[in-house]
N, C-alpha and C. Protein backbone atom coordinates (compact mmCIF):
# COMPACT_ATOMS: atom_id res chain seq x y z
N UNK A 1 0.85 -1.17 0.00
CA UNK A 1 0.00 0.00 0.00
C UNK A 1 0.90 1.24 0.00
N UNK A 2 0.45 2.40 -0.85
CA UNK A 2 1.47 3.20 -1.16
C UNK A 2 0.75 4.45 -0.47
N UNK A 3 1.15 5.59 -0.25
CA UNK A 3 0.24 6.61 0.13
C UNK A 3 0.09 7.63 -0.75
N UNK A 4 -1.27 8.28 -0.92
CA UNK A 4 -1.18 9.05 -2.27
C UNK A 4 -1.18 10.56 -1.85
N UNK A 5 -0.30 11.34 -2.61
CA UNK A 5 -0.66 12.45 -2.54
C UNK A 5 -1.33 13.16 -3.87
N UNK A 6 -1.52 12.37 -4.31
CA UNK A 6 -1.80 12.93 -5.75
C UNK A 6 -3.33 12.83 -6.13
N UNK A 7 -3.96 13.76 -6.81
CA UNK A 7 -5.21 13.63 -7.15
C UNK A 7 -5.68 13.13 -8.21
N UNK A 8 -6.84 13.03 -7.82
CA UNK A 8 -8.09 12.05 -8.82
C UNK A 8 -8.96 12.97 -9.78
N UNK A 9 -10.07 12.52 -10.69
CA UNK A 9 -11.26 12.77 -10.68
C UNK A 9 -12.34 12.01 -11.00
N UNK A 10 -12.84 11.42 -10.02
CA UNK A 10 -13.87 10.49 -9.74
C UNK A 10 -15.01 10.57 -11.61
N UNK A 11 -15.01 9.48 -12.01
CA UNK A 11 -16.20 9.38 -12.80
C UNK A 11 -16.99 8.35 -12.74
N UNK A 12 -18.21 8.43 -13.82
CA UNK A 12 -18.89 7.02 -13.39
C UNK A 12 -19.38 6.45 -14.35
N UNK A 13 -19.94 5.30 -14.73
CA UNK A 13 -20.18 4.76 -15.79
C UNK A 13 -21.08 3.92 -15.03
N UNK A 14 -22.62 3.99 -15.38
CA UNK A 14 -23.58 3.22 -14.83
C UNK A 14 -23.36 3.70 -13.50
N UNK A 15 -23.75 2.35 -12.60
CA UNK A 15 -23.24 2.44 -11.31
C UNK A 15 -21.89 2.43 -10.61
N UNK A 16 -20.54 2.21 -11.42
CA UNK A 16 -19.86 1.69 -11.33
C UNK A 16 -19.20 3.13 -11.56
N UNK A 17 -18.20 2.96 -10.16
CA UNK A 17 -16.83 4.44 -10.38
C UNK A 17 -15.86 4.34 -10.56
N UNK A 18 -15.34 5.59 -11.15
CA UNK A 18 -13.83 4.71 -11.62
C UNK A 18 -12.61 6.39 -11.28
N UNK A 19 -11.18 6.34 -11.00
CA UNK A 19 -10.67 7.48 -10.73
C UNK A 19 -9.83 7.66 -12.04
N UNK A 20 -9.91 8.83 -12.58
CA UNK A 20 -8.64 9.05 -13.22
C UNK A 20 -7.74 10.19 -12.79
N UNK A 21 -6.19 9.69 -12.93
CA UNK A 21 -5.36 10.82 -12.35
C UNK A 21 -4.94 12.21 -12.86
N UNK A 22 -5.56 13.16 -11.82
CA UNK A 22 -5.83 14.74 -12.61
C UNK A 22 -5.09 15.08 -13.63
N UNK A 23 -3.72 14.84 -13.30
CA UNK A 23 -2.10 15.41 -14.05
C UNK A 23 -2.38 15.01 -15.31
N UNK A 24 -3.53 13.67 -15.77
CA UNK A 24 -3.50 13.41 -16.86
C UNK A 24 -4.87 13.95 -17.88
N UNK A 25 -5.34 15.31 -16.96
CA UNK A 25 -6.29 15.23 -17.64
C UNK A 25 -6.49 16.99 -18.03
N UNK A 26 -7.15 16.75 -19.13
CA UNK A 26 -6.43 18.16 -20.00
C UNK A 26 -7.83 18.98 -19.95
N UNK A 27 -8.64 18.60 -20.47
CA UNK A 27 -10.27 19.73 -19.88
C UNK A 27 -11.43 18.48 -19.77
N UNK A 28 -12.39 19.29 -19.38
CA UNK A 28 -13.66 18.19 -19.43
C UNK A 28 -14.88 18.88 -19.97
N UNK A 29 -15.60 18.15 -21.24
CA UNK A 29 -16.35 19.02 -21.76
C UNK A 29 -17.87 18.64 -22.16
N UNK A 30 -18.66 19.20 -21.87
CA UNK A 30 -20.47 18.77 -22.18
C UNK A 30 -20.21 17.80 -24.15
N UNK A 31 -20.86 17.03 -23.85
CA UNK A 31 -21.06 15.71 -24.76
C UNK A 31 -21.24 16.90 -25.90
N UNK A 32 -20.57 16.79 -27.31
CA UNK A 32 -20.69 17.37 -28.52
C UNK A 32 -20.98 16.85 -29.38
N UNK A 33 -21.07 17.50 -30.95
CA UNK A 33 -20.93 16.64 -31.85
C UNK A 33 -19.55 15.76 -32.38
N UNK A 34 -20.55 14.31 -32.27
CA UNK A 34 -18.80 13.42 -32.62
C UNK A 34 -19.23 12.67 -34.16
N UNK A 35 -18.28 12.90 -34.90
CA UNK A 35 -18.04 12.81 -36.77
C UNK A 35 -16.91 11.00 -36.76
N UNK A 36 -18.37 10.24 -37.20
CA UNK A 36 -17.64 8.87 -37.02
C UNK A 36 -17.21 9.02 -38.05
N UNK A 37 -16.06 7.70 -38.22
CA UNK A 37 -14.78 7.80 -38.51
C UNK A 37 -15.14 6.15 -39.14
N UNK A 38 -15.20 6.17 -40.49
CA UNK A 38 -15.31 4.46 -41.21
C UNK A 38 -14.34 3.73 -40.83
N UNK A 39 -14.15 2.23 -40.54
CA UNK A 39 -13.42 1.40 -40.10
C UNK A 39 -12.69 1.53 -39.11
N UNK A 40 -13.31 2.11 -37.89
CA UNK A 40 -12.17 2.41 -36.88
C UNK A 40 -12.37 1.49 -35.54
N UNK A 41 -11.54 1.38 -34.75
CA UNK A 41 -11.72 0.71 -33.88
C UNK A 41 -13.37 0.55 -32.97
N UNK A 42 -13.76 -0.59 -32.21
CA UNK A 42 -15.35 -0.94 -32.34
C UNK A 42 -15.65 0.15 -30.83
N UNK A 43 -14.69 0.54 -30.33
CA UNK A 43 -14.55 1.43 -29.05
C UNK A 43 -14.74 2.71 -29.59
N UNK A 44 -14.23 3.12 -31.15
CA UNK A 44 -13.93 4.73 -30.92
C UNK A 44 -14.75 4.96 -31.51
N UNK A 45 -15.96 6.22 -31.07
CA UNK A 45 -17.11 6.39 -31.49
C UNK A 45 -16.71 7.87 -32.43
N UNK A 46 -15.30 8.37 -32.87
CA UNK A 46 -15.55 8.90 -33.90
C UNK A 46 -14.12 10.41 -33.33
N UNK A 47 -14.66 11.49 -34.20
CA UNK A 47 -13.55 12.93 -33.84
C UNK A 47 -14.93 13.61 -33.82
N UNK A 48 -13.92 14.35 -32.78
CA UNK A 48 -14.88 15.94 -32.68
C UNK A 48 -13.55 17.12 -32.80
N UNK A 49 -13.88 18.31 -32.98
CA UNK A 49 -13.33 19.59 -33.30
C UNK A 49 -13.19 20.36 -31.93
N UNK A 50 -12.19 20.28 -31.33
CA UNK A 50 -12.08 20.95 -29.85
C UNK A 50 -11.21 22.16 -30.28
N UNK A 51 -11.78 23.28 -30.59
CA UNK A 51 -11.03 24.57 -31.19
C UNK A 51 -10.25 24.62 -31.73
N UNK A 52 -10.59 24.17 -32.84
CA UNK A 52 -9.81 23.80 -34.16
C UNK A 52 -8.84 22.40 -34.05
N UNK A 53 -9.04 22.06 -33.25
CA UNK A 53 -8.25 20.84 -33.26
C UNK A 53 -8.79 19.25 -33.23
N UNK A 54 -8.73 18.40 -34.08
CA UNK A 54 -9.35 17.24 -33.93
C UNK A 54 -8.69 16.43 -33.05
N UNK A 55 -10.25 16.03 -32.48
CA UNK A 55 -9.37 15.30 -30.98
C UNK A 55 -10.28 13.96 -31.42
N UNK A 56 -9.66 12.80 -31.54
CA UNK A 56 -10.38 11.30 -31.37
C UNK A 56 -10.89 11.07 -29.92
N UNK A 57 -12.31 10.27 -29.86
CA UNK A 57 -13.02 10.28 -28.86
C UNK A 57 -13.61 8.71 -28.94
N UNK A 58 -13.21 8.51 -27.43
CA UNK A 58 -14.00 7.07 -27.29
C UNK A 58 -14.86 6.42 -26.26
N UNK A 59 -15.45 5.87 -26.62
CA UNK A 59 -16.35 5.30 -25.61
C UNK A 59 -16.59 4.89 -24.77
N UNK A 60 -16.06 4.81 -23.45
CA UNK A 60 -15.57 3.84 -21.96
C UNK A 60 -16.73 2.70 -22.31
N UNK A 61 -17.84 2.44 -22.38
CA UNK A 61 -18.66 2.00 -22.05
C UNK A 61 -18.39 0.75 -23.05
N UNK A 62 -18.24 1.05 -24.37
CA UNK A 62 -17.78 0.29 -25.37
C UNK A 62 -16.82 -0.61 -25.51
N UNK A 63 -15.67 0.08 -24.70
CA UNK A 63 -14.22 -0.19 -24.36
C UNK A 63 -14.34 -1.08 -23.35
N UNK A 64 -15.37 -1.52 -22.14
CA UNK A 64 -15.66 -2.35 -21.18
C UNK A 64 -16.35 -2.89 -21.33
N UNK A 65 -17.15 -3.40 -22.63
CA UNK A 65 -17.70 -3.90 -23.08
C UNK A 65 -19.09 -3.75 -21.68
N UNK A 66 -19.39 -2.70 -21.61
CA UNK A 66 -21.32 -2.41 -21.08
C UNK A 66 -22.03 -1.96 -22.19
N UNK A 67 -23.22 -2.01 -21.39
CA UNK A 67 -24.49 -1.61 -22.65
C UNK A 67 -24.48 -0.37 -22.43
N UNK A 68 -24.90 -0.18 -24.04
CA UNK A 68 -24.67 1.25 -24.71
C UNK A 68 -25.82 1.77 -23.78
N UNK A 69 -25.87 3.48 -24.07
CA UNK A 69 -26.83 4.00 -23.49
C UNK A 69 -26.73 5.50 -23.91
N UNK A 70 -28.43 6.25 -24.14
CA UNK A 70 -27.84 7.15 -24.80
C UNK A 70 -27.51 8.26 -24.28
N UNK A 71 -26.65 9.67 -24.67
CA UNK A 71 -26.28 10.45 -23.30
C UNK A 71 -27.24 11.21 -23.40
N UNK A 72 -26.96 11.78 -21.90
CA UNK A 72 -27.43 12.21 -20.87
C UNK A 72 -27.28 14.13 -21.04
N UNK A 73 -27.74 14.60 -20.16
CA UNK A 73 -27.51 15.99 -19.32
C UNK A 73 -26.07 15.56 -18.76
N UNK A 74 -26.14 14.82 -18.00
CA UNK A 74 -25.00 14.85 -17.10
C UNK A 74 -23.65 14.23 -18.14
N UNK A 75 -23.79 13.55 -19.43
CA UNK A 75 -22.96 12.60 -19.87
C UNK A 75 -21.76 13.39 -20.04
N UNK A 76 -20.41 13.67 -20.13
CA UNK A 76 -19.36 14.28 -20.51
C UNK A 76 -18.11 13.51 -21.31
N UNK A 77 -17.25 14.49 -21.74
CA UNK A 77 -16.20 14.10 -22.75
C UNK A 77 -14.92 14.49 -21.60
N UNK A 78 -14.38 13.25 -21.10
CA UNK A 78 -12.95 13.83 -20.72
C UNK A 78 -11.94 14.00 -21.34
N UNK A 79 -11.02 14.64 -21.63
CA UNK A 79 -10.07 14.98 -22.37
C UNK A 79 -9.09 14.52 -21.92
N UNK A 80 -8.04 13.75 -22.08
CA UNK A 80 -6.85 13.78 -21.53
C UNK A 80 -5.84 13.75 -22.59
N UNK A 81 -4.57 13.80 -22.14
CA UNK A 81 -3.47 14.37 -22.46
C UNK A 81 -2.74 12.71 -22.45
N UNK A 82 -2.09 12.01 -23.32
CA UNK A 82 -1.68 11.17 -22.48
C UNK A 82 -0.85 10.96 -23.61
N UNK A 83 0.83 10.81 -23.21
CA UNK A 83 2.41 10.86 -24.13
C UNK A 83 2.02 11.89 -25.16
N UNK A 84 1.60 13.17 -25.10
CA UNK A 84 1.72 14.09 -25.96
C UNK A 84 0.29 13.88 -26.80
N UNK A 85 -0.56 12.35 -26.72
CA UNK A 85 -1.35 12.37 -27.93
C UNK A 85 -2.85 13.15 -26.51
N UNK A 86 -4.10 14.22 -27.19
CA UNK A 86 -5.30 14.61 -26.96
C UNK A 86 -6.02 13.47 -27.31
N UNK A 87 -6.90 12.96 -26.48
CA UNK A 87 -7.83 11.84 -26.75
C UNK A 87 -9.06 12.22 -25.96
N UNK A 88 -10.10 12.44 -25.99
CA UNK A 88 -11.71 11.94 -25.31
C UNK A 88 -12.38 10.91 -25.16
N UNK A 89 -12.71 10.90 -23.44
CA UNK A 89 -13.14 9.52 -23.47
C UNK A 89 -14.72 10.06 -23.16
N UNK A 90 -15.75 9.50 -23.65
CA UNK A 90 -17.14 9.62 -23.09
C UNK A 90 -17.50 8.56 -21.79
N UNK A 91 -17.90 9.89 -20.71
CA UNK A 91 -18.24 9.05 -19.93
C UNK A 91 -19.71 9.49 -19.14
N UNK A 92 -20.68 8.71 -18.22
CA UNK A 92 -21.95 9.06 -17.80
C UNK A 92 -21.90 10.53 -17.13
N UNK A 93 -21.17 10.33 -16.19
CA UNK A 93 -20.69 11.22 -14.74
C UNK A 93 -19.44 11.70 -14.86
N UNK A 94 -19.01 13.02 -14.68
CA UNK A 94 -18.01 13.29 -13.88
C UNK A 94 -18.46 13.67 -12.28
N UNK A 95 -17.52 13.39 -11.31
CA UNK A 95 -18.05 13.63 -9.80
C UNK A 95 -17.19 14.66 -9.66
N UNK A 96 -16.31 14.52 -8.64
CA UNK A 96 -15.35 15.38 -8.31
C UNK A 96 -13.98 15.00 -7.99
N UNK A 97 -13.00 16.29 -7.74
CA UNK A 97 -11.77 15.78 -7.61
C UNK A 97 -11.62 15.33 -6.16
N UNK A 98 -10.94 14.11 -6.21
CA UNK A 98 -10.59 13.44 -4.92
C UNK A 98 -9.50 13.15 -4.69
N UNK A 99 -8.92 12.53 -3.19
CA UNK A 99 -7.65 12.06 -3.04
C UNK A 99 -7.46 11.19 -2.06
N UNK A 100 -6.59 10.14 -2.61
CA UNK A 100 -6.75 8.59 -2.07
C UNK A 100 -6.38 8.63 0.00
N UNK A 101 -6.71 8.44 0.40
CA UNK A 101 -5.78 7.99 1.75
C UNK A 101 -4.70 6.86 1.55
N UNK A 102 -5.11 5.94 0.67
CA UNK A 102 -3.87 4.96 -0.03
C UNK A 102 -4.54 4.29 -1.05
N UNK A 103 -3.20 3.91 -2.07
CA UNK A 103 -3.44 3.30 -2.98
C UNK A 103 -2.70 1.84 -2.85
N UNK A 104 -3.32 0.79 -3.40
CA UNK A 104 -3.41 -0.83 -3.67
C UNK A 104 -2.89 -1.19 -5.42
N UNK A 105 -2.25 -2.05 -5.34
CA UNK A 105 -2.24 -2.48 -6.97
C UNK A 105 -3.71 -3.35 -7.26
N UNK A 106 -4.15 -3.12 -7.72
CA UNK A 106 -5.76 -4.08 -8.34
C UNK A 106 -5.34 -5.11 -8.42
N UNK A 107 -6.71 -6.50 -7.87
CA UNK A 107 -6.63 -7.39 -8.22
C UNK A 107 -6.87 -8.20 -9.59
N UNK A 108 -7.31 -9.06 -9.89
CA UNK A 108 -7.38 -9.72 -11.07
C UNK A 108 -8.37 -9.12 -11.81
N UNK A 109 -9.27 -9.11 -11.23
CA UNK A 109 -10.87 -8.14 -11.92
C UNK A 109 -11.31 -7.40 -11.53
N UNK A 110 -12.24 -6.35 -11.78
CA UNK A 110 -12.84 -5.23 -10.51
C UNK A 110 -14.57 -5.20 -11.67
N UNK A 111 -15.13 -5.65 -11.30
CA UNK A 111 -16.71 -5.30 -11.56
C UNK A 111 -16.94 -6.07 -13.27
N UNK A 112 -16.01 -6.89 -13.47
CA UNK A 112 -16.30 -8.19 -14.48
C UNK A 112 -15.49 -7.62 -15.85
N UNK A 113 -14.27 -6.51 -15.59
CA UNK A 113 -13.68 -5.89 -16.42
C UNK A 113 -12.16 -6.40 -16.57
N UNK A 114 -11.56 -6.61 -17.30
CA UNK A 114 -9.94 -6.94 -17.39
C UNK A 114 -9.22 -5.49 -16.34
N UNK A 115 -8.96 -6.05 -15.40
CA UNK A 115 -7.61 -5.83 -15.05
C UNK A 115 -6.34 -5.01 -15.07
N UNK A 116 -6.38 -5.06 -16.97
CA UNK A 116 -5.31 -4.45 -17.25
C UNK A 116 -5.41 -3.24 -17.98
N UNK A 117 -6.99 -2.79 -17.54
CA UNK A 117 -7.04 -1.41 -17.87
C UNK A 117 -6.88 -0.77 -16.34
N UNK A 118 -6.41 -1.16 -15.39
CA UNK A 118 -6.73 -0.54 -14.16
C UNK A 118 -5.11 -0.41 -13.79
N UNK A 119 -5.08 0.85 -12.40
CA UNK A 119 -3.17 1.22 -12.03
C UNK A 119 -3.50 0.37 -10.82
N UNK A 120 -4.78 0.56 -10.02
CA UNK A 120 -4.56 -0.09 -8.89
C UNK A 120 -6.06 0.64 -8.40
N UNK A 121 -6.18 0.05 -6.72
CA UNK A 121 -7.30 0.82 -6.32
C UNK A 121 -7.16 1.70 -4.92
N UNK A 122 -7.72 3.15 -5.14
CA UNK A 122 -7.88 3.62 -4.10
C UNK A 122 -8.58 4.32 -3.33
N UNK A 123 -7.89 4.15 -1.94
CA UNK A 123 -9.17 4.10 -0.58
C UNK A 123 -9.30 5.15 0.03
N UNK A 124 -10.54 5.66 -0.08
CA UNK A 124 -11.38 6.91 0.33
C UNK A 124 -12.20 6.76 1.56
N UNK A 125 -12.02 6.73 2.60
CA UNK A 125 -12.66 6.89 3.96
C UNK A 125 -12.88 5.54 4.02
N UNK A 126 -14.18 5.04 4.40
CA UNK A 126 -14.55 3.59 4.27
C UNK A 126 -14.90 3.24 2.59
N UNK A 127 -14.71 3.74 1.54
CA UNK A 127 -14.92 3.72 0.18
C UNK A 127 -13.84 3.16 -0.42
N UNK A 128 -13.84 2.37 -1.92
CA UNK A 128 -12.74 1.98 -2.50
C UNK A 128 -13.27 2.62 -4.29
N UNK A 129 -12.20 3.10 -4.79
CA UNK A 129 -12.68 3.15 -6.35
C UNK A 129 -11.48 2.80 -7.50
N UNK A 130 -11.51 2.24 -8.29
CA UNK A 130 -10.58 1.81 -9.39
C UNK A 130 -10.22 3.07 -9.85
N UNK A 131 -8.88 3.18 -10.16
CA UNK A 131 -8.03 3.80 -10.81
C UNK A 131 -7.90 3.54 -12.20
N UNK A 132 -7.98 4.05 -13.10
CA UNK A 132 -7.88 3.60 -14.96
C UNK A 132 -6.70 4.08 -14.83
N UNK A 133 -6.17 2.33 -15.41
CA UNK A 133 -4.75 2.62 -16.49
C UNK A 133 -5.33 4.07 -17.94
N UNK A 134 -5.19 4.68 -17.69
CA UNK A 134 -5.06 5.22 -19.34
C UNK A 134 -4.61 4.63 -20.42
N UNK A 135 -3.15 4.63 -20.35
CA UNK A 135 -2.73 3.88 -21.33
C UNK A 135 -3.26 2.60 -21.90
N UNK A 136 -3.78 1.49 -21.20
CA UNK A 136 -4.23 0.74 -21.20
C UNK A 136 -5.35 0.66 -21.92
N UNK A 137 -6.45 1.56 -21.41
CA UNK A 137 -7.48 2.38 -21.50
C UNK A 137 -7.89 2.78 -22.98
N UNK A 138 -6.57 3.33 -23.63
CA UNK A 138 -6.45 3.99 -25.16
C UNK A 138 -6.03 2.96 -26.38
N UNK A 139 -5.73 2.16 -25.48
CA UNK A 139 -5.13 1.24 -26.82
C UNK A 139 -6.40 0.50 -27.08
C-alpha cells in the first residue's frame, strides 16, 4: 500500500466508479458533436473539433464492453493528455476531484472488467474506487 498524494477525478459509468489521475487530464467538456470515422476501432465512437483541433473520442462504455446508453444531461467528454497524444473519453458522470488515503495495486478483476485497464485501487474513507490505467485504456 502506497500513500497518495496525488489527485483524482472520480467518474462514473452506470453504477460503477472509476478514478482518473488529474495530471493526466487536459479539460472536461459537455457531450458534442462526434463525426464517425469508417473502419475504426469498435470502441472509438468517432472525432470531434475541440477549437480547431481534432481530438479522437471514445467510448468507456464500449471499451468495457457495457451496454450502450444514450447520453445524458449529465454525460461528458474527458479529455486527456496522455504521451503528448489529446484523446476523449465519453463518460456518464463526472463527480469530483478526490484524493486517495492509499493506494493498492488491483486485483485480477474489478466489476467483471480486465484488469489491465486498471493502475490499482484507491481508498477513500470507508470507500474503494478503481483507478484507470489510461494507457491501457487507449489502446
Amino acid at each position: 500500500m502506497e500513500e497518495s498524494g496525488q489527485q483524482f477525478i472520480a467518474i462514473e459509468l452506470g453504477s460503477e466508479r472509476y478514478a482518473l489521475p488529474i495530471a493526466h487530464i487536459y479539460e472536461i467538456i459537455k457531450m458534442q458533436k462526434i463525426t464517425v470515422v469508417p473502419n475504426s476501432r469498435f470502441f472509438m465512437e468517432g472525432v470531434t473539433n475541440l477549437r480547431g483541433k481534432i481530438v479522437p473520442i471514445i467510448n468507456l462504455r464500449k471499451r468495457f464492453g457495457m451496454e450502450e446508453i444514450a447520453a445524458s444531461r449529465t454525460t461528458r467528454i474527458v479529455v486527456v493528455n496522455h504521451e503528448e497524444e489529446i484523446v476523449g473519453m465519453v463518460v456518464d458522470r463526472v463527480r469530483q476531484v478526490i484524493q486517495f488515503s492509499s493506494i493498492e495495486d488491483s486485483g485480477e478483476s474489478t466489476s467483471g472488467i480486465d484488469s489491465h485497464y486498471f493502475s490499482g485501487i484507491g481508498y477513500l474513507d470507508d470507500d474503494f474506487i478503481t483507478i484507470l490505467n489510461i494507457g491501457s485504456t487507449l489502446r
